[in-house]
N, C-alpha and C. Protein backbone atom coordinates (compact mmCIF):
# COMPACT_ATOMS: atom_id res chain seq x y z
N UNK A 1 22.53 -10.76 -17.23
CA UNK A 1 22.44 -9.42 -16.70
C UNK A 1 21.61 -9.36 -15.41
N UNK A 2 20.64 -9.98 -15.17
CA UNK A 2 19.93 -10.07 -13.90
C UNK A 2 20.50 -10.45 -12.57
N UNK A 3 21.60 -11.39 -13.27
CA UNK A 3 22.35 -12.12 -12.07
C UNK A 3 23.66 -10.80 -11.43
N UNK A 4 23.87 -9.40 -11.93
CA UNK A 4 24.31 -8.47 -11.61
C UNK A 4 24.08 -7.77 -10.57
N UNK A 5 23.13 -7.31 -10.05
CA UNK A 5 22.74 -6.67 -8.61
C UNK A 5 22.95 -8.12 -7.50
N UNK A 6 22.48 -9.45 -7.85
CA UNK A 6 22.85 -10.68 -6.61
C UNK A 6 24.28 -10.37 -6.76
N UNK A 7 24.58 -10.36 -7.78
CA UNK A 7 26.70 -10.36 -7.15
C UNK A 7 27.28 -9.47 -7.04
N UNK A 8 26.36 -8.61 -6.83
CA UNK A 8 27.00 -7.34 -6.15
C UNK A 8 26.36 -7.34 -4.63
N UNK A 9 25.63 -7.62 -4.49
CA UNK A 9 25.26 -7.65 -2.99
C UNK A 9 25.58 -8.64 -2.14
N UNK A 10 26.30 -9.75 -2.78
CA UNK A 10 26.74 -10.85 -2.22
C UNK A 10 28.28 -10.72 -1.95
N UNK A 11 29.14 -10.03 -2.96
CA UNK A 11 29.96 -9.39 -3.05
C UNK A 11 30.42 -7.92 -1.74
N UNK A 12 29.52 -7.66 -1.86
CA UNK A 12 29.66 -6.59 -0.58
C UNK A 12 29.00 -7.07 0.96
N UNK A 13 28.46 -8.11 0.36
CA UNK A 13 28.15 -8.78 2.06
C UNK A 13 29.53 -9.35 2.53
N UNK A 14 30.13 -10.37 1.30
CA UNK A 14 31.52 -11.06 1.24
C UNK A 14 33.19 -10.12 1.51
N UNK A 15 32.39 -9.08 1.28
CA UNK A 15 33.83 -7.77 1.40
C UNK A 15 34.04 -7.59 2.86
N UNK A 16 32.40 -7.51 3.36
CA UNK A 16 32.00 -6.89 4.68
C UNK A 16 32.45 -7.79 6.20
N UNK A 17 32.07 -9.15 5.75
CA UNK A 17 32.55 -10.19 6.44
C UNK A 17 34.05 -10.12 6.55
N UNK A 18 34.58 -10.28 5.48
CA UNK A 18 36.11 -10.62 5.53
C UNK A 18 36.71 -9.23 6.67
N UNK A 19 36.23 -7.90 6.42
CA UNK A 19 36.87 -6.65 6.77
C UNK A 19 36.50 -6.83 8.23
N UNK A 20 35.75 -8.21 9.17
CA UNK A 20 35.12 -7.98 9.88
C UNK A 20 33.73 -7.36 10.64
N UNK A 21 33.48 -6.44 9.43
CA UNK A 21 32.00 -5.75 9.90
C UNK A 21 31.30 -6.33 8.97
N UNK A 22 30.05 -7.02 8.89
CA UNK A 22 29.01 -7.32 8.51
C UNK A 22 27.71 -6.22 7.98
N UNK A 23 27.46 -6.06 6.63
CA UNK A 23 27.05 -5.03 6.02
C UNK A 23 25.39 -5.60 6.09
N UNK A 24 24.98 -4.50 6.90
CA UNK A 24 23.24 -4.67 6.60
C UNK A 24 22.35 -4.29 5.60
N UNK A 25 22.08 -5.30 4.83
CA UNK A 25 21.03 -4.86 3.93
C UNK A 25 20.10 -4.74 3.82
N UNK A 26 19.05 -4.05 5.12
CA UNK A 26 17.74 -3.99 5.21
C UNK A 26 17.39 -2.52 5.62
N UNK A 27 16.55 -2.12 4.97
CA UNK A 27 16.40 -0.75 5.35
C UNK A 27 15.36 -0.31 6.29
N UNK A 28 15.63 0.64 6.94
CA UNK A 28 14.96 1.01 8.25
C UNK A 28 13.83 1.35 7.63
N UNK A 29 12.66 0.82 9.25
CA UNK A 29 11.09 1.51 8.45
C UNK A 29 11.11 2.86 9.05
N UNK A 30 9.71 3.38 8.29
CA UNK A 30 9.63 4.83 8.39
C UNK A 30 8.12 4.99 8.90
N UNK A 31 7.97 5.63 9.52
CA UNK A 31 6.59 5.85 10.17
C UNK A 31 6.03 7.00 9.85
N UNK A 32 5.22 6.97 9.56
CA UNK A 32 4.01 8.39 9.40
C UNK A 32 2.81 8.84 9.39
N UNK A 33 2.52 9.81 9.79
CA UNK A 33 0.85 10.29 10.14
C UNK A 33 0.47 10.92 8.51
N UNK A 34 -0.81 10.49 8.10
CA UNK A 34 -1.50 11.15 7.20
C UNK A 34 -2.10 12.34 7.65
N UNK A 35 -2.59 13.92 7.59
CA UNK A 35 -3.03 14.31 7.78
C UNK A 35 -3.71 13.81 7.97
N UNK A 36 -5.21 14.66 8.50
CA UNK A 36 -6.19 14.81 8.60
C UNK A 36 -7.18 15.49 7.23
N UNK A 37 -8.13 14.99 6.31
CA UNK A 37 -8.99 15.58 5.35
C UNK A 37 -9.88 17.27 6.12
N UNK A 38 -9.10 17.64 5.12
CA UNK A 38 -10.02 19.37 5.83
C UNK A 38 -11.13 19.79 4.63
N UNK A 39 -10.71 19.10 3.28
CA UNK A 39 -11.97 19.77 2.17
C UNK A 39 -12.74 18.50 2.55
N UNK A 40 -13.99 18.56 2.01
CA UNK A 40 -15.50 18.14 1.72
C UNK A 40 -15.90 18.14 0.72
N UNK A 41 -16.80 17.46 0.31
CA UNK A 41 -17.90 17.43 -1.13
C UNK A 41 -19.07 18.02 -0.33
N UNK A 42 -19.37 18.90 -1.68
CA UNK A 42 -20.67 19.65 -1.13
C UNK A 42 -21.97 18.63 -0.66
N UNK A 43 -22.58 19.09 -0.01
CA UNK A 43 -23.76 18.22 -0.22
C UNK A 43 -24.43 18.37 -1.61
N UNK A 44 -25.18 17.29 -2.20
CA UNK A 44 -25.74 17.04 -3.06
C UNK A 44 -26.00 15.91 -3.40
N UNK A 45 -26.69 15.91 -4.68
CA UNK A 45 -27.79 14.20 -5.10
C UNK A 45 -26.84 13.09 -5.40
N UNK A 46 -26.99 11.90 -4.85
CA UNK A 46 -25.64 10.97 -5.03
C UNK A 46 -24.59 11.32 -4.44
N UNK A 47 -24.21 12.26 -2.96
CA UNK A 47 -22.61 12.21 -2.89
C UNK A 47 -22.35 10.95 -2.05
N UNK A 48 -22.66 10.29 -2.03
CA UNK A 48 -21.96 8.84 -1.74
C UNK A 48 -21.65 7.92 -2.59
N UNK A 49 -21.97 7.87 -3.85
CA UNK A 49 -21.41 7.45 -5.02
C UNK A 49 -20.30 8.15 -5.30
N UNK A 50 -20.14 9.48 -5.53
CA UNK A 50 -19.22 10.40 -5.33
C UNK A 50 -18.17 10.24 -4.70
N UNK A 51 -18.01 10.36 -3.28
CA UNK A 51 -17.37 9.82 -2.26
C UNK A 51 -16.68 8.14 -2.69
N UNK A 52 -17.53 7.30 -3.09
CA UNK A 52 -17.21 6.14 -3.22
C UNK A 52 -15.85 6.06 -3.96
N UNK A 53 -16.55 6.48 -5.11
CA UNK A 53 -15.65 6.39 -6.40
C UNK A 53 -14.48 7.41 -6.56
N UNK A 54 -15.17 8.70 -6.26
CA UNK A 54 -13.52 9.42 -6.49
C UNK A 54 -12.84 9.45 -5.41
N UNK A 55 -12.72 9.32 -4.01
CA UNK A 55 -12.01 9.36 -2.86
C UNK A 55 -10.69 8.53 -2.93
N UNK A 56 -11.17 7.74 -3.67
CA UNK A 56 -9.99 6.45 -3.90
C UNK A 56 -8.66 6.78 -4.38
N UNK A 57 -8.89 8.12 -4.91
CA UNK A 57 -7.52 8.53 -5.87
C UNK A 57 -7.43 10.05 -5.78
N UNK A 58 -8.00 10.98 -5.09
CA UNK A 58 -8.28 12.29 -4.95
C UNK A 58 -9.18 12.86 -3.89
N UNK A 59 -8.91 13.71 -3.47
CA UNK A 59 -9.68 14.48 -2.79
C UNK A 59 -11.01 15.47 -2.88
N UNK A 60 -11.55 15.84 -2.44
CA UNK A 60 -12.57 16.81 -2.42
C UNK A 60 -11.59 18.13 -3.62
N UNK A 61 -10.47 18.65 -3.15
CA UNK A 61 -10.12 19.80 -3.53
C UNK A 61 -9.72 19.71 -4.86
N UNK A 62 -9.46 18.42 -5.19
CA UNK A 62 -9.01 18.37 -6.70
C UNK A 62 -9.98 18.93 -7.57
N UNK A 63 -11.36 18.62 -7.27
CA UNK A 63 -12.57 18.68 -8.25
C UNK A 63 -12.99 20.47 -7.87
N UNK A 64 -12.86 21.24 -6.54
CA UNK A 64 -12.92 22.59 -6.45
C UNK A 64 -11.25 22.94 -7.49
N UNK A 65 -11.02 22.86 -8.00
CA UNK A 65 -9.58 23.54 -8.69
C UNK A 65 -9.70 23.40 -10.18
N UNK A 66 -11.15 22.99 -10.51
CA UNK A 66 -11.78 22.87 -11.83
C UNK A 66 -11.80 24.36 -12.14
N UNK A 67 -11.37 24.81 -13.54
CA UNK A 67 -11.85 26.14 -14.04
C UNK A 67 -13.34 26.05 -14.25
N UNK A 68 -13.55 27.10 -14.50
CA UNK A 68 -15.08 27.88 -14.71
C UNK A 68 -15.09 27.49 -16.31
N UNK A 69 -16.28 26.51 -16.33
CA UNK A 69 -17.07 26.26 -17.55
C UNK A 69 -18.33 26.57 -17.87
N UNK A 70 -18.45 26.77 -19.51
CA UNK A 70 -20.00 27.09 -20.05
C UNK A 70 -20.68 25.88 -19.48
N UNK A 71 -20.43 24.44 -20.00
CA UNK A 71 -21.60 23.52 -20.00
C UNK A 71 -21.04 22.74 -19.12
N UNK A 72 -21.20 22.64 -17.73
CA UNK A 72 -20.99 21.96 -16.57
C UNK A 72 -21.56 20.32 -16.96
N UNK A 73 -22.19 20.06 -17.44
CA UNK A 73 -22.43 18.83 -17.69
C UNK A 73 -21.71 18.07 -18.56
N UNK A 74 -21.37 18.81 -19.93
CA UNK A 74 -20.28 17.86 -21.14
C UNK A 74 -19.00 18.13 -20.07
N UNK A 75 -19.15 19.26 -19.46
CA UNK A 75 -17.67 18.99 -19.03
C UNK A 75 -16.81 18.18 -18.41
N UNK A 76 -18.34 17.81 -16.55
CA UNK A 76 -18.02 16.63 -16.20
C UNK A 76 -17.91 15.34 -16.48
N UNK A 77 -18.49 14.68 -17.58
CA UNK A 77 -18.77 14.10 -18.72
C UNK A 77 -17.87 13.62 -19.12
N UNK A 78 -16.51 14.66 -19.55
CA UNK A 78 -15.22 14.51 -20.48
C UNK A 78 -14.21 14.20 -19.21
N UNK A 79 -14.62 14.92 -18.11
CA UNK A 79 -13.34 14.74 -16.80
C UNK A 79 -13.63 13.05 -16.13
N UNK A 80 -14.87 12.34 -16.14
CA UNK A 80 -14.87 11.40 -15.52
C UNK A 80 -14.81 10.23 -16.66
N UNK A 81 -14.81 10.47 -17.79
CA UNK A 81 -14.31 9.50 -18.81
C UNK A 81 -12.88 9.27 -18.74
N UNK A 82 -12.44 10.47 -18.72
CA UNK A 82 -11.03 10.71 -18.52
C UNK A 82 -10.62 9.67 -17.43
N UNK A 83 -11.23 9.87 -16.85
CA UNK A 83 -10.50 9.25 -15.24
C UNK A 83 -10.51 8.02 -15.26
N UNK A 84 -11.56 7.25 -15.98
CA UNK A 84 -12.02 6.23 -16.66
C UNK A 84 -11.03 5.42 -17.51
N UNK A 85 -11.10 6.61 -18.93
CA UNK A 85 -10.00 5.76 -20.07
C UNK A 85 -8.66 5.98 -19.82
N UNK A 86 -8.54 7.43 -18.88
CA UNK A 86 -6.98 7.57 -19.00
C UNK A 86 -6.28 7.06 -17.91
N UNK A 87 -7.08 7.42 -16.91
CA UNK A 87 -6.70 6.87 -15.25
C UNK A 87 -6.77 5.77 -14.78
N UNK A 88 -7.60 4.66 -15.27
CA UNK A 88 -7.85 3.61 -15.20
C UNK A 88 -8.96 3.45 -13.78
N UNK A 89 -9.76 4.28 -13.42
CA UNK A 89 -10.71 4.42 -12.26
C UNK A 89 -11.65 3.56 -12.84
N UNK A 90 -11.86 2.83 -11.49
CA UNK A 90 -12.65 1.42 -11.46
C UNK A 90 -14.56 1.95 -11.53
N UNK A 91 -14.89 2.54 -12.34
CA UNK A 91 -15.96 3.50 -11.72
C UNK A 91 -17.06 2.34 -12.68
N UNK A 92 -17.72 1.52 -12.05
CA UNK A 92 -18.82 1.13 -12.67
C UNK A 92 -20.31 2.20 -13.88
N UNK A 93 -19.89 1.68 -14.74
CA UNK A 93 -21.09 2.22 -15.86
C UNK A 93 -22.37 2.82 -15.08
N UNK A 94 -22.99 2.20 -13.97
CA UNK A 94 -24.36 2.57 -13.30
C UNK A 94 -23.80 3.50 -12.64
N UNK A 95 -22.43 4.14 -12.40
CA UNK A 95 -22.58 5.39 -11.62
C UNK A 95 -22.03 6.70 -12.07
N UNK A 96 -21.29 6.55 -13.52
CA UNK A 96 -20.95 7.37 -14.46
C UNK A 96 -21.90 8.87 -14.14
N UNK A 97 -23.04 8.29 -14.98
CA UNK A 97 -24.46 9.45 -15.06
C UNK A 97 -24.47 10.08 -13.70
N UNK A 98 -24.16 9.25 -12.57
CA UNK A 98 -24.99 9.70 -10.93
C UNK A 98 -23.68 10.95 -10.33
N UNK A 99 -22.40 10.52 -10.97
CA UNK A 99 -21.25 11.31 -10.91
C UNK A 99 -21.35 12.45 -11.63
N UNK A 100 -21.57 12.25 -12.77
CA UNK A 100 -21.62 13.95 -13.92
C UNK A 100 -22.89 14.59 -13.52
N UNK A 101 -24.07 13.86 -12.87
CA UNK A 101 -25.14 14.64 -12.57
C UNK A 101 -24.86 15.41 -11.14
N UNK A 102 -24.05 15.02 -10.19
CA UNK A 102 -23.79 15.13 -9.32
C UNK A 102 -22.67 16.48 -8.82
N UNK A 103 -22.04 16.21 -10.14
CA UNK A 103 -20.70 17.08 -10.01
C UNK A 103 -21.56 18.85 -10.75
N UNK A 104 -21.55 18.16 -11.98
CA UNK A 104 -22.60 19.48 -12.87
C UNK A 104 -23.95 20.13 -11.77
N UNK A 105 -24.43 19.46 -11.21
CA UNK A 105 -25.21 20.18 -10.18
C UNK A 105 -24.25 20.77 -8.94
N UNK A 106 -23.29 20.53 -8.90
CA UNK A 106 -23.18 20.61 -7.21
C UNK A 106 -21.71 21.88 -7.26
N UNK A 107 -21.00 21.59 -8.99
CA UNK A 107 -19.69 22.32 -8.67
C UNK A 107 -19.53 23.01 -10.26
């Protein structure tokens, strides 16, 4: 079954030849500008750990689009574990605490 897409593309290279036109199989590149970042992390204690770690996979605005919670601390707590066990974010153990202290103070 693997050997199915090679003989089909070898097959339509082989169609292409014979008919005279030669079939290209490479696809054009594509070029593009990233915006420009317009949100920010607030200032606060540790935002360069902050910055470090969550920038990699999200923006500033993701973490402003948090609902309004009682205990800002279990909450951030449960969101950066998350990101952790579910997301697979590379976030070293020594900066866990500096992140939920950071976020619970700052948002």
């Amino acid at each position: 079954m693997r050997r199915t897409p090679f003989l089909i593309a070898t097959l339509a290279v082989g169609l292409g030849c014979l008919a005279g036109r030669p079939i290209s199989l490479t696809a054009a590149l594509v070029n593009y500008q990233v915006p420009q970042e317009t949100a920010a992390f607030k200032p606060g204690p540790d935002l360069a750990v902050v910055q470090g770690n969550c920038t990699a996979c999200h923006s500033s605005d993701y973490i402003r689009t948090q609902p309004p919670m009682q205990n800002r601390k279990e909450f951030w707590q449960a969101e950066v574990t998350k990101m952790i066990k579910v997301y697979g974010a590379p976030i070293d153990a020594a900066d866990v605490g500096k992140i939920v202290d950071y976020l619970a103070a700052t948002y």
